[in-house]
Protein backbone atom coordinates (compact mmCIF):
# COMPACT_ATOMS: atom_id res chain seq x y z
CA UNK A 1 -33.83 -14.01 3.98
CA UNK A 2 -34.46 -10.65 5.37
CA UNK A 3 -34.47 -7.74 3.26
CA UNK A 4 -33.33 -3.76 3.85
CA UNK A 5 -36.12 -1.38 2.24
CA UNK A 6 -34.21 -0.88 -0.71
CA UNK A 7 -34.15 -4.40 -1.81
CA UNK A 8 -30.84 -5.57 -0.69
CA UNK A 9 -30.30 -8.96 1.64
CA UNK A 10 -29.69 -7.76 5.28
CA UNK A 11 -26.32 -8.84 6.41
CA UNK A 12 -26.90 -9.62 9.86
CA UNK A 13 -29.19 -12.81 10.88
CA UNK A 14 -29.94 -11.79 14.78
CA UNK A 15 -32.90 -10.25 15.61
CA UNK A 16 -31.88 -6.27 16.66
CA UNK A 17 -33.44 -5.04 20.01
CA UNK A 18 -34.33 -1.91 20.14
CA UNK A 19 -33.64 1.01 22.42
CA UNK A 20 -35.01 4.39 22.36
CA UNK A 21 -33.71 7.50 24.80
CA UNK A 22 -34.78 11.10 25.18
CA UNK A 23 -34.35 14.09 26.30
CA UNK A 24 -35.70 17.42 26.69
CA UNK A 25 -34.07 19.99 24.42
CA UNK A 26 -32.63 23.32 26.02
CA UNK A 27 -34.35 26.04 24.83
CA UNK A 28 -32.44 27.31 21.17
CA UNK A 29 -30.88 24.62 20.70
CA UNK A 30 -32.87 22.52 18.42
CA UNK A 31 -30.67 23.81 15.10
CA UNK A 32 -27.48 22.50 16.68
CA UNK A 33 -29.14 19.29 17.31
CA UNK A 34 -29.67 19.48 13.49
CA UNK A 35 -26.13 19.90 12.53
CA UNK A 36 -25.29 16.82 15.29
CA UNK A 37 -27.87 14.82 13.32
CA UNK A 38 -26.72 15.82 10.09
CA UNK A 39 -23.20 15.00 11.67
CA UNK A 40 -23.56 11.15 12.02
CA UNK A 41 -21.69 9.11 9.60
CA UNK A 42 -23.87 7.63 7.14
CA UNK A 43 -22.03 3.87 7.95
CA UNK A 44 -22.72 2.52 11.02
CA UNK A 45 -22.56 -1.29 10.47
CA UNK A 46 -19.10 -1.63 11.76
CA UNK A 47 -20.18 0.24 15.14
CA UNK A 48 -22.42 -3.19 16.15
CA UNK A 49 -25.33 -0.95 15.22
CA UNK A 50 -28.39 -2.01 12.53
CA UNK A 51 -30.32 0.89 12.54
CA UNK A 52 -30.42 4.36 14.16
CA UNK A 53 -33.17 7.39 13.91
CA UNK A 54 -33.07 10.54 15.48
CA UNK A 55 -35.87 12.22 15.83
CA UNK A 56 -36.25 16.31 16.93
CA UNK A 57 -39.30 18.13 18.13
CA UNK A 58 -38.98 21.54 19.16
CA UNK A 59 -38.38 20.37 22.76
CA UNK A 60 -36.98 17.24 22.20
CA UNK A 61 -34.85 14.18 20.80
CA UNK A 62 -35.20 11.24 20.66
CA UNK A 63 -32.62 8.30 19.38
CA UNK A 64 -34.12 5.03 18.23
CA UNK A 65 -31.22 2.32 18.07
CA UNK A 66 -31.64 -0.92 17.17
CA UNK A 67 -28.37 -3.54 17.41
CA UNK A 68 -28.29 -7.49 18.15
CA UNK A 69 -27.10 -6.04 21.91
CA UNK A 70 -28.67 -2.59 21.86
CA UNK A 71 -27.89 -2.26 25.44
CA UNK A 72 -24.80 -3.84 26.07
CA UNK A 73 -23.43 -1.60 22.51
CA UNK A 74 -24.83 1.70 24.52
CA UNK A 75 -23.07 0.58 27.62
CA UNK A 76 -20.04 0.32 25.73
CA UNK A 77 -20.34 3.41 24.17
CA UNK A 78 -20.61 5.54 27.67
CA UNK A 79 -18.07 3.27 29.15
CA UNK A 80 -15.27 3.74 26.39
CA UNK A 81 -14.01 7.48 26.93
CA UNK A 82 -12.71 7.37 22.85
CA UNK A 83 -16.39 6.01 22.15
CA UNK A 84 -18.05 8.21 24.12
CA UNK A 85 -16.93 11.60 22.36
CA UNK A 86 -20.23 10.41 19.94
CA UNK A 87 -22.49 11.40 22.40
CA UNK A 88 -21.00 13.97 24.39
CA UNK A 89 -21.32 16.95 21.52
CA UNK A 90 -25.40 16.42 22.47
CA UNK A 91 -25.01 16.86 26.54
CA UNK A 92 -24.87 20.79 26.63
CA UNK A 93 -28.41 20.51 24.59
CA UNK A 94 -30.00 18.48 27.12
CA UNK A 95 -31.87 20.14 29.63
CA UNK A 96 -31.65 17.00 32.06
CA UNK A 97 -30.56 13.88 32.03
CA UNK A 98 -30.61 11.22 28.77
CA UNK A 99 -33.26 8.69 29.50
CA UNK A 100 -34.81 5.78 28.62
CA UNK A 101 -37.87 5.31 26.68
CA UNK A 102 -39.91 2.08 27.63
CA UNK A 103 -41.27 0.51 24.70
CA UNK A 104 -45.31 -0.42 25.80
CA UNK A 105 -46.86 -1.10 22.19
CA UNK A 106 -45.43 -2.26 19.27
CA UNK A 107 -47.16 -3.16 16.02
CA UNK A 108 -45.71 -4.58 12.61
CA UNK A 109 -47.72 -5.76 9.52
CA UNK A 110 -44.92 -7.89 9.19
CA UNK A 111 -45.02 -10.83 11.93
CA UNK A 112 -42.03 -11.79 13.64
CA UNK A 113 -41.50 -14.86 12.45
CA UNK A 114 -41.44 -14.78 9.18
CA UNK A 115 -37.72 -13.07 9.07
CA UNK A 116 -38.90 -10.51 6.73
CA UNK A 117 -38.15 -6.95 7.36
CA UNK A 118 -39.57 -4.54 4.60
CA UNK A 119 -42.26 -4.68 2.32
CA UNK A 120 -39.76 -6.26 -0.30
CA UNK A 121 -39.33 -9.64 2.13
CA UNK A 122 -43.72 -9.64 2.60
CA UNK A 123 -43.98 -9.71 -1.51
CA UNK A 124 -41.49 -12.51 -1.74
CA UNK A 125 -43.77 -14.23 0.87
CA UNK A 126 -46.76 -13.32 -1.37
CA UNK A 127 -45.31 -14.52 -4.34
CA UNK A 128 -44.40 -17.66 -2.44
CA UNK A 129 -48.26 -18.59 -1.48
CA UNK A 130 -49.19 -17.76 -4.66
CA UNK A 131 -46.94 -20.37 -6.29
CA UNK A 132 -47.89 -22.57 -3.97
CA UNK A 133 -52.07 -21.76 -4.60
CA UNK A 134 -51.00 -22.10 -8.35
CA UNK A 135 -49.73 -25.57 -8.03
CA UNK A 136 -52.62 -26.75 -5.46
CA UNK A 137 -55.14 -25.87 -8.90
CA UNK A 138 -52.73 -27.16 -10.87
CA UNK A 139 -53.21 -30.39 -9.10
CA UNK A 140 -57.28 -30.42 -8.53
CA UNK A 141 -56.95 -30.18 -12.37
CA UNK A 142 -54.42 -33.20 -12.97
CA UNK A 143 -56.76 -35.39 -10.44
């Protein structure tokens, strides 16, 4: 089962695809993007997404989303004019257009098969080779 960081059992089974956009920040306009940030509701499950990150430099933003569909729930978004009001409060602080980020590298300590998530889901597969080391002595000293 995989695990969120803080211990619980995540609720959805798929694994989430990840998207990231950017965009260069007009110039003063990095504290607004603040208060947008600090704007997003802290629930997002219901809105098809798993996780999202924002993440400001002085010149720039950048949105991580991760969701089963992460591009098909972005299309949506743009595509639904009620939906859409979400993102159109950051267009006046773009200077250019929203784009995407290609993903070239990825690393995890975690490997992708083993369903785990966080830390929490790589001690429950420690604890789960240790059991099984524990009986494999166990049973050199039964023989």
């Amino acid at each position: 089962m995989e695990m969120e960081m803080d211990g619980r059992p995540r609720t959805q089974s798929a694994v989430a695809q990840r998207l990231v956009l950017t965009a260069r920040l007009r110039p003063g306009t990095r504290e607004r993007a603040l208060e947008l940030a600090g704007s997003i509701p802290a629930q997002l499950g219901t809105s098809g997404f798993e996780r999202l990150g924002v993440y400001l430099s002085e010149l720039e933003v950048v949105f991580l989303i991760e969701a089963r569909e992460a591009e098909l729930l972005l299309r949506e978004i743009l595509d639904d004019p009620v939906r859409a009001t979400e993102i159109s409060p950051w267009l006046p602080l773009f200077d250019g257009p929203l784009h995407r980020a290609e993903e070239v590298y990825y690393w995890s300590a975690v490997p992708a098969d083993t369903g785990c998530s966080s830390r929490h889901g790589v001690r429950g597969i420690a604890r789960t080779v240790r059991r099984q080391l524990i009986r494999a002595d166990a049973s050199l000293l039964h023989r």
